[in-house]
N, C-alpha and C. Protein backbone atom coordinates (compact mmCIF):
# COMPACT_ATOMS: atom_id res chain seq x y z
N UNK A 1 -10.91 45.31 -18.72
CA UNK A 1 -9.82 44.44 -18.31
C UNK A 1 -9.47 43.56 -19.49
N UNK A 2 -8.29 43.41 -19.90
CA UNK A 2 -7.52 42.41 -20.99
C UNK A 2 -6.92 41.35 -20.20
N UNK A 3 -7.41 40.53 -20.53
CA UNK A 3 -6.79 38.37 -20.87
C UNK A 3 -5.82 38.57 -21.09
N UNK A 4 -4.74 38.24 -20.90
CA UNK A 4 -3.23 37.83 -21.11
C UNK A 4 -3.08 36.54 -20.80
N UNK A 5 -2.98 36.39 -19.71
CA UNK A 5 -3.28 34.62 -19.07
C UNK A 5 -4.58 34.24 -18.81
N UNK A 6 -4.46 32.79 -18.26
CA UNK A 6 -5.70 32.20 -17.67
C UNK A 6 -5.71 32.83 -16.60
N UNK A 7 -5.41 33.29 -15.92
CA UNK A 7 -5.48 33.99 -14.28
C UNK A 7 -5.41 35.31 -14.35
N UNK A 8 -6.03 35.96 -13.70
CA UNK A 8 -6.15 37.67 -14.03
C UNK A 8 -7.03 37.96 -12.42
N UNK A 9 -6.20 39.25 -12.48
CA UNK A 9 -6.62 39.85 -11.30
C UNK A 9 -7.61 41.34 -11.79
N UNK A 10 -8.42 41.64 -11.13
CA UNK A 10 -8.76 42.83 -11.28
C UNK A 10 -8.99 43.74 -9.81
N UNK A 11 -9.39 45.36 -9.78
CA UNK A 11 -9.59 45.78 -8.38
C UNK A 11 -10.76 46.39 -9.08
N UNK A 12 -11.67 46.80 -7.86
CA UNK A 12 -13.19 47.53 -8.22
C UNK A 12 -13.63 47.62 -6.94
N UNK A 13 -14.34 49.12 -6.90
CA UNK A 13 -14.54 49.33 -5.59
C UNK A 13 -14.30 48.81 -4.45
N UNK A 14 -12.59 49.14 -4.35
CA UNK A 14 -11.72 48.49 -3.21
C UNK A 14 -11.34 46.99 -3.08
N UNK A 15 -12.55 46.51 -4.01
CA UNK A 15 -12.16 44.91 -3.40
C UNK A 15 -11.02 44.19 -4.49
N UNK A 16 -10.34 43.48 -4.38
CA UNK A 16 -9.50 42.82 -5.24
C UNK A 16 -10.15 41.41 -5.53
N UNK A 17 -10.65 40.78 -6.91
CA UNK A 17 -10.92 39.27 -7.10
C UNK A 17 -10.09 39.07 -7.99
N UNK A 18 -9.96 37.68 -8.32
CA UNK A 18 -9.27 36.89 -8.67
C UNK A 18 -9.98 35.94 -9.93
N UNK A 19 -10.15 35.94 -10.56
CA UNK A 19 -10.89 34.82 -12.17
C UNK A 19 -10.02 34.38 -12.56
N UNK A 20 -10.53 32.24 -12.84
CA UNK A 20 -9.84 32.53 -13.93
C UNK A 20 -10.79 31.81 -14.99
N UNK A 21 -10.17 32.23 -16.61
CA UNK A 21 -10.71 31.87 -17.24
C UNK A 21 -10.31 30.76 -18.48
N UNK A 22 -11.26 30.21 -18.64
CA UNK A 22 -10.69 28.86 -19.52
C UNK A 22 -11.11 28.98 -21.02
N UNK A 23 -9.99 28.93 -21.62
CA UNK A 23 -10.71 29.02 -23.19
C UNK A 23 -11.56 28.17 -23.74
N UNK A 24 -12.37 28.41 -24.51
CA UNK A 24 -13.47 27.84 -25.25
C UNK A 24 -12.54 26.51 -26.09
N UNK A 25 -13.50 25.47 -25.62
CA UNK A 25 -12.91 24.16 -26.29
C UNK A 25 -13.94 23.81 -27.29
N UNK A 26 -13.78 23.21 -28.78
CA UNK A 26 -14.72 22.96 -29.51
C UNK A 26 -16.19 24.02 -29.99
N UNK A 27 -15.97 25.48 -29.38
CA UNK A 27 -16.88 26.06 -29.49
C UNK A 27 -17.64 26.08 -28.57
N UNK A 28 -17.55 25.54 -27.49
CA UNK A 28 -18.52 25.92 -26.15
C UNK A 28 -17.87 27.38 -25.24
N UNK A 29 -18.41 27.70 -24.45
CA UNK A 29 -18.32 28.81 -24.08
C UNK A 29 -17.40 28.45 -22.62
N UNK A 30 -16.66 30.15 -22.57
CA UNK A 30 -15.92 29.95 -21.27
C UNK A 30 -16.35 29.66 -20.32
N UNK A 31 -15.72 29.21 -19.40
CA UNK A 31 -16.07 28.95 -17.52
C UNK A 31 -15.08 29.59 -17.29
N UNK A 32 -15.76 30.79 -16.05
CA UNK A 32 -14.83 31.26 -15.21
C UNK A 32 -15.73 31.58 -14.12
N UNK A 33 -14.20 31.13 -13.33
CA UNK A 33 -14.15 30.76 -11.33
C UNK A 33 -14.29 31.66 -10.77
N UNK A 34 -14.47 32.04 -10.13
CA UNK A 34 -14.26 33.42 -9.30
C UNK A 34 -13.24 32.66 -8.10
N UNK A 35 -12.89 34.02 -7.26
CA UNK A 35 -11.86 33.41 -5.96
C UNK A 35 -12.92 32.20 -5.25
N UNK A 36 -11.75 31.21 -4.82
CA UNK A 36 -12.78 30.20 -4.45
C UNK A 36 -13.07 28.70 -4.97
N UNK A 37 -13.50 28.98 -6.04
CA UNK A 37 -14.94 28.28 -6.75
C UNK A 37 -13.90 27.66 -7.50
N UNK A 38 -12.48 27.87 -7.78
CA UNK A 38 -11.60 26.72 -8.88
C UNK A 38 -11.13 26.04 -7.21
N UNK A 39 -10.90 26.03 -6.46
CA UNK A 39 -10.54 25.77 -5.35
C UNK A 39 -11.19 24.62 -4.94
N UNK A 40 -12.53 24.67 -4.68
CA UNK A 40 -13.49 23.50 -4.48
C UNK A 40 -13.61 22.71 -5.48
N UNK A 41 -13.37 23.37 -7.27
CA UNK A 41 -13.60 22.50 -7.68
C UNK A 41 -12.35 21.10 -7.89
N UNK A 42 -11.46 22.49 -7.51
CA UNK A 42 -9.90 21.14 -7.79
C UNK A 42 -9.87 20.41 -6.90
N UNK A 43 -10.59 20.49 -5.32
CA UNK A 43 -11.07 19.70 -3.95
C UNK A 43 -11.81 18.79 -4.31
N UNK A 44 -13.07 19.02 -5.12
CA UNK A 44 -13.49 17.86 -5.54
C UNK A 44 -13.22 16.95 -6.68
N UNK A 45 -12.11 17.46 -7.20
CA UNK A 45 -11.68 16.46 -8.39
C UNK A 45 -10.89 15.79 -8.03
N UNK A 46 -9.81 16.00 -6.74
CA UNK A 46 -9.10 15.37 -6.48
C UNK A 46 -9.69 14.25 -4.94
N UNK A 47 -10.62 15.20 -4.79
CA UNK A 47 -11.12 14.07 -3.65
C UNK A 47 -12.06 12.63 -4.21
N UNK A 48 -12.91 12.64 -5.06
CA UNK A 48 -13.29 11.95 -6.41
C UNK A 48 -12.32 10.82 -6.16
N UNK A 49 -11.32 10.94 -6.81
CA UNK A 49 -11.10 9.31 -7.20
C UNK A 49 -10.15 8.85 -5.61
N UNK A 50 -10.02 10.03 -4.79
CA UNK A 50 -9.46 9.04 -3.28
C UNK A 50 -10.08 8.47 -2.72
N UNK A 51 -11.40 8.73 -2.86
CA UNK A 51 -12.74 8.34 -2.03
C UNK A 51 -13.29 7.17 -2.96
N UNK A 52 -13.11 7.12 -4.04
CA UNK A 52 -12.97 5.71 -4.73
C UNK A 52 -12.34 4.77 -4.73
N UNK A 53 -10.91 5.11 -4.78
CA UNK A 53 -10.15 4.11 -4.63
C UNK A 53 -9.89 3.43 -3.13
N UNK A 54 -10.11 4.41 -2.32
CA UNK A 54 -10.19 3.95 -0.73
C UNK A 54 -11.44 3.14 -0.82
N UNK A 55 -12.69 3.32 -1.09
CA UNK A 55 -13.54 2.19 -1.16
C UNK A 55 -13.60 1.30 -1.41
N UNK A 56 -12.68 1.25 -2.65
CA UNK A 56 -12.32 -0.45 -3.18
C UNK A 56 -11.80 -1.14 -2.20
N UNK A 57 -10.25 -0.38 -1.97
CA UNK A 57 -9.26 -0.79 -0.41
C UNK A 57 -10.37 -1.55 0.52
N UNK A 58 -11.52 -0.86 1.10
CA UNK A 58 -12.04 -1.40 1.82
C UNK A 58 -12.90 -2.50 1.59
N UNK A 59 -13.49 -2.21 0.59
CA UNK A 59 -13.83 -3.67 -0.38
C UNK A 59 -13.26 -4.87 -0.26
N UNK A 60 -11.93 -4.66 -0.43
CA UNK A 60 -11.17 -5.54 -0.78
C UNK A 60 -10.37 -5.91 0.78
N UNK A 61 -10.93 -5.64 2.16
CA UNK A 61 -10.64 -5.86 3.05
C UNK A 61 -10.63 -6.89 3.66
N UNK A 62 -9.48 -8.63 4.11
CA UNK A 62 -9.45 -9.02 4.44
C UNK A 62 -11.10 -9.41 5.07
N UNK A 63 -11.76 -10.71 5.11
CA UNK A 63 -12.88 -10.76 6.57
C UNK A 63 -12.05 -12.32 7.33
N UNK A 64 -12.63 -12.47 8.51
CA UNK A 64 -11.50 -12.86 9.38
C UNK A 64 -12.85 -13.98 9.61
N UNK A 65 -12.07 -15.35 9.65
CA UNK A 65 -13.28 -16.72 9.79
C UNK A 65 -12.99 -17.31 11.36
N UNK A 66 -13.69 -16.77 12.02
CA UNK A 66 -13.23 -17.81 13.64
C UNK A 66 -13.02 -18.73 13.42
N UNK A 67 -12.44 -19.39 14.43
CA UNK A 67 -12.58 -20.91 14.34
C UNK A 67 -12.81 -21.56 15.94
N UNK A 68 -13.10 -21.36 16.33
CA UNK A 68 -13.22 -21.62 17.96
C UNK A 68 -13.94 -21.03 18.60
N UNK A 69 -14.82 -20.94 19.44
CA UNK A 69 -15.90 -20.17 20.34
C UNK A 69 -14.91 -19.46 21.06
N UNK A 70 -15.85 -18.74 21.68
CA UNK A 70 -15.17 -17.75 22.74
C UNK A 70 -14.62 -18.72 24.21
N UNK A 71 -15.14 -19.37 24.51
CA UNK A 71 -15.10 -20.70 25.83
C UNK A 71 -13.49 -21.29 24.78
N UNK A 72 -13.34 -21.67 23.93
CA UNK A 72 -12.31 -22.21 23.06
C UNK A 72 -11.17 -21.78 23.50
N UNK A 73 -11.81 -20.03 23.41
CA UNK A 73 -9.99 -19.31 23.07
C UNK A 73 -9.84 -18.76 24.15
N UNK A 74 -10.75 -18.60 25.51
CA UNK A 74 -10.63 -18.42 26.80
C UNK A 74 -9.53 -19.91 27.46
N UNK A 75 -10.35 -20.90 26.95
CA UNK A 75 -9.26 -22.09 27.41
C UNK A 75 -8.10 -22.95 26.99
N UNK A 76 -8.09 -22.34 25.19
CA UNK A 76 -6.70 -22.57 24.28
C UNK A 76 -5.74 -21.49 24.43
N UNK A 77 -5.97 -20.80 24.90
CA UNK A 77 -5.48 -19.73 24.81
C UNK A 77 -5.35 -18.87 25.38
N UNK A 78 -5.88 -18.22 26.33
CA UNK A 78 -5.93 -17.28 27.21
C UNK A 78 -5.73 -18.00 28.81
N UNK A 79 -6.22 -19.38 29.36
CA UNK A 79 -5.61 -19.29 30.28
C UNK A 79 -4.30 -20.15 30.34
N UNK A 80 -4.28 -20.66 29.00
CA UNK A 80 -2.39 -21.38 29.72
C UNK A 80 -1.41 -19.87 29.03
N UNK A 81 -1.86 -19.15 28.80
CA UNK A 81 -0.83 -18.26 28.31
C UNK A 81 -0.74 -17.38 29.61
N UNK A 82 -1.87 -16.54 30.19
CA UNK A 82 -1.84 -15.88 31.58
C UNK A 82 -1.11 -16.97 32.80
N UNK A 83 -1.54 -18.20 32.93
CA UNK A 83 -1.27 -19.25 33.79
C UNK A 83 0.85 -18.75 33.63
N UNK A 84 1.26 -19.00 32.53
CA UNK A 84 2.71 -18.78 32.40
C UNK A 84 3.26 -17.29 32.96
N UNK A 85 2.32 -16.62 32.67
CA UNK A 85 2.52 -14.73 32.88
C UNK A 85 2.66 -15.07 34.69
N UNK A 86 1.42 -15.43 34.91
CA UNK A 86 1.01 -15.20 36.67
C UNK A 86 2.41 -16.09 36.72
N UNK A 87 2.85 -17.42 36.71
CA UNK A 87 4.11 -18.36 37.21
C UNK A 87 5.44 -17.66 37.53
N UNK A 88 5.68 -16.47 36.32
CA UNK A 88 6.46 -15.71 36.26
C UNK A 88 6.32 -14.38 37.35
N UNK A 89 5.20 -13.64 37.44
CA UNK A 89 4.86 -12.88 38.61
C UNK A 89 5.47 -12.56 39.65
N UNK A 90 5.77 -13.75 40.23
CA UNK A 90 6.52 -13.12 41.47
C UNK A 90 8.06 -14.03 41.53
N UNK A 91 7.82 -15.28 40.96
CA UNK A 91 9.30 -16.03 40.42
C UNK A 91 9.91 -16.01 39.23
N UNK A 92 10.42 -14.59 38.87
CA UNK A 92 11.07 -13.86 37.46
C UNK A 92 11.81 -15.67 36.96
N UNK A 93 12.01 -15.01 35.49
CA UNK A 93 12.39 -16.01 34.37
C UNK A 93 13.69 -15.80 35.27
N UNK A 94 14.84 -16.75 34.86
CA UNK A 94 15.78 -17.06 35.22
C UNK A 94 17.28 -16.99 33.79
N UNK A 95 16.44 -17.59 33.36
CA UNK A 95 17.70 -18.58 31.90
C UNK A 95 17.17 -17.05 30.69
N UNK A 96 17.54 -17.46 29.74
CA UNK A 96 17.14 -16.45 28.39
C UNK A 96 16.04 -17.04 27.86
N UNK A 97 15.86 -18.73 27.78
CA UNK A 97 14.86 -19.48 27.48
C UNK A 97 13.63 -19.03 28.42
N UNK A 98 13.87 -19.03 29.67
CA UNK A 98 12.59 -18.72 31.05
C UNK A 98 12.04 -17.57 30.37
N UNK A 99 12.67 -15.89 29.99
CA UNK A 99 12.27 -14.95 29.29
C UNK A 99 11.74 -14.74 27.73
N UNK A 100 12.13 -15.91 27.41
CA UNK A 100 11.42 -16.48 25.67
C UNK A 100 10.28 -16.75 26.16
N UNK A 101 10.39 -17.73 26.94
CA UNK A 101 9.08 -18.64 27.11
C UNK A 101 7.78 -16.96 27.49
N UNK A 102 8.76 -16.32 28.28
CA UNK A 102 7.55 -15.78 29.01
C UNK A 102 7.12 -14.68 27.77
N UNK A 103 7.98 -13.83 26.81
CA UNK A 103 7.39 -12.92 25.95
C UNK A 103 6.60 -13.85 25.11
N UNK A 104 6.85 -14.59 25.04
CA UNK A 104 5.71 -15.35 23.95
C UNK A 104 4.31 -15.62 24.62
N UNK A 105 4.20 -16.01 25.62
CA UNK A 105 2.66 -15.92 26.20
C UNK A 105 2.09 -15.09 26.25
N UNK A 106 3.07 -13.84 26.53
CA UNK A 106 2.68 -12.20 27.10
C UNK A 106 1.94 -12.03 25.71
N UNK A 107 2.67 -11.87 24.78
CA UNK A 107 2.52 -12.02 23.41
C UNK A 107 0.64 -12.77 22.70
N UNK A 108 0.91 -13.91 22.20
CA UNK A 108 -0.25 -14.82 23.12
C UNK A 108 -1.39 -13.96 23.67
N UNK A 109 -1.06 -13.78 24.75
CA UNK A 109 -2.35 -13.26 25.70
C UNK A 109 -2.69 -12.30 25.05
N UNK A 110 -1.85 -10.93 24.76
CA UNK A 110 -2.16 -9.60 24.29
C UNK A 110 -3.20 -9.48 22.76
N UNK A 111 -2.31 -10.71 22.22
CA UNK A 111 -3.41 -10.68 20.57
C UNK A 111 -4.73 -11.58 20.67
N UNK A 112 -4.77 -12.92 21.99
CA UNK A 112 -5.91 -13.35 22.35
C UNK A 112 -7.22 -12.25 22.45
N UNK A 113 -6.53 -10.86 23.10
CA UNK A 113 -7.82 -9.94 23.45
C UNK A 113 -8.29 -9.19 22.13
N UNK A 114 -7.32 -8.65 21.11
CA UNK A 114 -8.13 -9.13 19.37
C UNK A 114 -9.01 -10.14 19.34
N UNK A 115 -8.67 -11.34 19.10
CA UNK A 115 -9.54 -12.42 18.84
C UNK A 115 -10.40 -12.10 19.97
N UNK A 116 -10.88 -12.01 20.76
CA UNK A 116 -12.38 -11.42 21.03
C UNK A 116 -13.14 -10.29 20.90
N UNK A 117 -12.09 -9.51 19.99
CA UNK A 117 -12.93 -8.29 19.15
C UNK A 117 -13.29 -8.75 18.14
N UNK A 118 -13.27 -9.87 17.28
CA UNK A 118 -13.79 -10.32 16.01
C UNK A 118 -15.13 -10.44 16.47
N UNK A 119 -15.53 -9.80 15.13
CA UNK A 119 -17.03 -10.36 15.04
C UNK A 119 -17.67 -11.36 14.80
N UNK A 120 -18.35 -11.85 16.05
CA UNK A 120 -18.94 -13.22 16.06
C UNK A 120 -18.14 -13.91 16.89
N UNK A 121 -17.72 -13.68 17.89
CA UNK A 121 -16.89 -13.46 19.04
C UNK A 121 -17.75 -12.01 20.18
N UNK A 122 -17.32 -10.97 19.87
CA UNK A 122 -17.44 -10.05 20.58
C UNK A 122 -19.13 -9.88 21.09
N UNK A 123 -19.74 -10.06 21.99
CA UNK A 123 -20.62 -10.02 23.03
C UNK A 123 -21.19 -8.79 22.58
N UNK A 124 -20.86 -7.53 22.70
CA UNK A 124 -21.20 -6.44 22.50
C UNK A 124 -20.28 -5.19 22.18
N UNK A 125 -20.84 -3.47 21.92
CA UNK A 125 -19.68 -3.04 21.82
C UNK A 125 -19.05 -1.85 22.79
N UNK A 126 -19.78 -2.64 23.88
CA UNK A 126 -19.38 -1.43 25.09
C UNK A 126 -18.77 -2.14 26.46
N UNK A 127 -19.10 -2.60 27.30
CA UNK A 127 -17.97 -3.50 28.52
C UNK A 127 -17.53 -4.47 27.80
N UNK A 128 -17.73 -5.57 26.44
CA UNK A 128 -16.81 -6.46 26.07
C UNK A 128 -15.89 -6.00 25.60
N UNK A 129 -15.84 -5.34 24.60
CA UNK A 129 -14.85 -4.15 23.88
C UNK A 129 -13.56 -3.74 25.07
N UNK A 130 -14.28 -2.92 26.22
CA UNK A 130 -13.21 -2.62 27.27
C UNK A 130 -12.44 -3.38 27.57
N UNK A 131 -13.70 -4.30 28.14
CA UNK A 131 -12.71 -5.39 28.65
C UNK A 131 -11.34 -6.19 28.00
N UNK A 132 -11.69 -6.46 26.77
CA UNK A 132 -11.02 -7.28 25.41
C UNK A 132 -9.84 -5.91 24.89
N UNK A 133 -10.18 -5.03 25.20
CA UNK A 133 -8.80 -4.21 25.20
C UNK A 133 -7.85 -3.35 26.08
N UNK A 134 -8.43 -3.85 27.46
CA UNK A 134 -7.71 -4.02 28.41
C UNK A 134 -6.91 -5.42 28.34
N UNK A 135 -7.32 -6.44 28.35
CA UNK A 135 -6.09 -7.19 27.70
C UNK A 135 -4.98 -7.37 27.03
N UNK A 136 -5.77 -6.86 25.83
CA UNK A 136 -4.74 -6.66 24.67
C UNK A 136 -3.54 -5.26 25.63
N UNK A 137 -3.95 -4.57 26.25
CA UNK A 137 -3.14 -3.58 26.70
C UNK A 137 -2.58 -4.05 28.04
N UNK A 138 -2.68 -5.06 28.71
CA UNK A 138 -2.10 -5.24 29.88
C UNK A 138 -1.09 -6.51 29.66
N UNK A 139 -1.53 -7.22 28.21
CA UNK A 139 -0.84 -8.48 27.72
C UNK A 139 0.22 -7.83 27.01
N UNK A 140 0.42 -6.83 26.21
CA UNK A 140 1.30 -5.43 25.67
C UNK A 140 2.44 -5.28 26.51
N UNK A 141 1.72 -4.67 27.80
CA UNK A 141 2.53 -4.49 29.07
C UNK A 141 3.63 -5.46 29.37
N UNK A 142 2.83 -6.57 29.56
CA UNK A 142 3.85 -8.30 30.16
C UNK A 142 5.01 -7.83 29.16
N UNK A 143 4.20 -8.12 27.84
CA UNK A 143 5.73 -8.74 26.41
C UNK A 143 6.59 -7.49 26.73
N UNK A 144 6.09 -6.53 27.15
CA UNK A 144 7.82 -5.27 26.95
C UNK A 144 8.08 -5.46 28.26
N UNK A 145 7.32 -5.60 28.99
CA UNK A 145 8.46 -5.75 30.58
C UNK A 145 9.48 -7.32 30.10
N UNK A 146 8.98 -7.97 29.52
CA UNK A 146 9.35 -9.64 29.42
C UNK A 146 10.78 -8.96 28.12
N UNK A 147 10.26 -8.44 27.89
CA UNK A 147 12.06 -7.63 26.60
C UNK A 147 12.56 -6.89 26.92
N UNK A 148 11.95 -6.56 28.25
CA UNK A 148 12.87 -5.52 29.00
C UNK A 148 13.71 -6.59 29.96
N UNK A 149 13.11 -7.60 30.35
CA UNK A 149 13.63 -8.18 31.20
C UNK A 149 13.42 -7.62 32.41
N UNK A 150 11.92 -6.57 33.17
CA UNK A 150 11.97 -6.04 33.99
C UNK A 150 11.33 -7.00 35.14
N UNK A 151 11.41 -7.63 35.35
CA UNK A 151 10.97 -8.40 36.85
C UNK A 151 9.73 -7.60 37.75
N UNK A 152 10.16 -6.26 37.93
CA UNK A 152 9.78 -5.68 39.24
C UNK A 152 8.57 -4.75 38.65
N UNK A 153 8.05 -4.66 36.81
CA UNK A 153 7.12 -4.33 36.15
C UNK A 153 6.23 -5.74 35.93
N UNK A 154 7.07 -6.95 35.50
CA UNK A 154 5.49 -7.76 35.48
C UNK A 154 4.90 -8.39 37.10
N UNK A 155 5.43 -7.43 38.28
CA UNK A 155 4.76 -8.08 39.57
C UNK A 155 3.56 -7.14 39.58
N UNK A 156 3.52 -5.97 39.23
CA UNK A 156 2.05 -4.97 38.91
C UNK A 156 1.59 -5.50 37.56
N UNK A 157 2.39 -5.81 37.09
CA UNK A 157 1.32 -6.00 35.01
C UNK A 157 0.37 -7.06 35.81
N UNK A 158 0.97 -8.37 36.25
CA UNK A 158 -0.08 -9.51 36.80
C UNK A 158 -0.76 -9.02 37.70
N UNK A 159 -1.09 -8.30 38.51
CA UNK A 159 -2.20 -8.06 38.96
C UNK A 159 -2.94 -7.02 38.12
N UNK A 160 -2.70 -6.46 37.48
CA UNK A 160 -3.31 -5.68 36.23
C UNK A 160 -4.13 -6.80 34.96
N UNK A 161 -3.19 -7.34 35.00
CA UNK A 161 -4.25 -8.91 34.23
C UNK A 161 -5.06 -9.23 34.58
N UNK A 162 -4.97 -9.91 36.11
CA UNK A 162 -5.50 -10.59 37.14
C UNK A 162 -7.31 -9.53 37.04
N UNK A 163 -7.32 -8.11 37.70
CA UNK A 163 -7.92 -7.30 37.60
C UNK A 163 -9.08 -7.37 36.41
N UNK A 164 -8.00 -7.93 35.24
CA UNK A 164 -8.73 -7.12 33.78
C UNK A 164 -9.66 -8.23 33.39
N UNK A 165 -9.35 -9.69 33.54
CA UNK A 165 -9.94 -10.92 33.34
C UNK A 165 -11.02 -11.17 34.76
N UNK A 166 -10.57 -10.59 35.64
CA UNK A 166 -11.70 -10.92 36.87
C UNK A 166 -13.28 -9.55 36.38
N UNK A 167 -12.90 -8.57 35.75
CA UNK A 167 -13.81 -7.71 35.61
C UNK A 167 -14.71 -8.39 34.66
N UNK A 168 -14.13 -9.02 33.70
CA UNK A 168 -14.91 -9.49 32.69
C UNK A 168 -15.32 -10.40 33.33
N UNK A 169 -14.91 -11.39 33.52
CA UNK A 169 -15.97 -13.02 34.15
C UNK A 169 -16.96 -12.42 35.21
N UNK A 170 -16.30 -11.27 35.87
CA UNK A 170 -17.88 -10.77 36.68
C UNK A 170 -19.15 -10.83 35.91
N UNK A 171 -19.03 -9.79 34.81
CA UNK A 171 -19.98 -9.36 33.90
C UNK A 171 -20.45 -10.71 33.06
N UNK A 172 -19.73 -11.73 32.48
CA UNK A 172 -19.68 -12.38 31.19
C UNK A 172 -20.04 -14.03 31.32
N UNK A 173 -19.38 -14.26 32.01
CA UNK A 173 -18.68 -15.81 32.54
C UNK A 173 -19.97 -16.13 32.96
N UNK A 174 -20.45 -17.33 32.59
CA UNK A 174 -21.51 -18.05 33.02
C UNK A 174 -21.75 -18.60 34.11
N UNK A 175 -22.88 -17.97 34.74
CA UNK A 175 -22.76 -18.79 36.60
C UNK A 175 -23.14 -20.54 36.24
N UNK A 176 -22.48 -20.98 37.53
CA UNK A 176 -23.07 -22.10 37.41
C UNK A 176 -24.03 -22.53 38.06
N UNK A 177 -24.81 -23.71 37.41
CA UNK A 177 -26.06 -23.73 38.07
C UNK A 177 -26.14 -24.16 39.54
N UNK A 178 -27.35 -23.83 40.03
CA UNK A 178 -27.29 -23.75 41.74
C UNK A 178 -27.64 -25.02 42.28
């Protein structure tokens, strides 16, 4: 078989492969690939520096500083924002302001259930987790019914709240003493 290019095909007992070969640099000797084997190696040359530079990325990842206990942002935050959701419930906003007011709590509430996925916050990572993103997903719910302006969607979202915050204080919420 004769080199013409770096890539050359040959056939031999039926089978067809594929080489290729690299000329000698400085006097060292060729490397050649067989089918395949330039394949993985161009997989790993190019996976090499993504898997580096994504590490840095993550390196270089924001870390998030609480500032308030969990009791804090249950009572800064989570119940005057639901308190406005439930008000709205069954006596829809009225004005364009009544429907401001209300996507912004919905709002509010939905990213409150983030802030109890932060770490050093979050309890654990199996019923707090649920719970804390059932919020975030039922507080979701409110703000697009509340930009939809749908009335007759946040009378189920609030009891879907109602539901999602009573499951957790079952589990979570500190009894009081007897």
């Amino acid at each position: 078989m004769q080199i013409d290019s770096l890539a050359s095909t040959c056939s031999g007992d039926g089978k067809e492969v594929t080489a290729v070969v690299v000329p000698p640099v400085l006097g060292q000797a060729q490397i050649v690939f067989a089918e395949g084997d330039l394949m993985r190696f161009l997989k790993l040359f190019i996976a090499a520096p993504v898997l580096f530079f994504a590490g840095a990325v993550m390196a270089q990842a924001p870390t998030f500083q609480p500032v308030g206990t969990v009791r804090q942002v249950m009572l800064g935050i989570v119940k005057p924002t639901s308190d406005v959701v439930f008000k709205f419930q069954f006596d829809p906003p009225k004005t364009d302001s009544d429907w401001a007011t209300l996507q912004n709590n919905a709002l509010n509430l939905a990213e409150a259930g983030n802030l109890l996925l932060l770490p050093g916050r979050a309890k654990d990572n199996g019923e707090w987790t649920k719970h804390a993103k059932a919020l975030v997903e039922t507080g979701s719910q409110a703000f697009k019914a509340a930009n939809a302006k749908d009335a007759k969607a946040l009378e189920v979202i609030g009891d879907k709240i109602d539901e999602t915050c009573e499951a957790c204080h079952a589990k979570y919420l500190p009894k009081p003493p007897q």
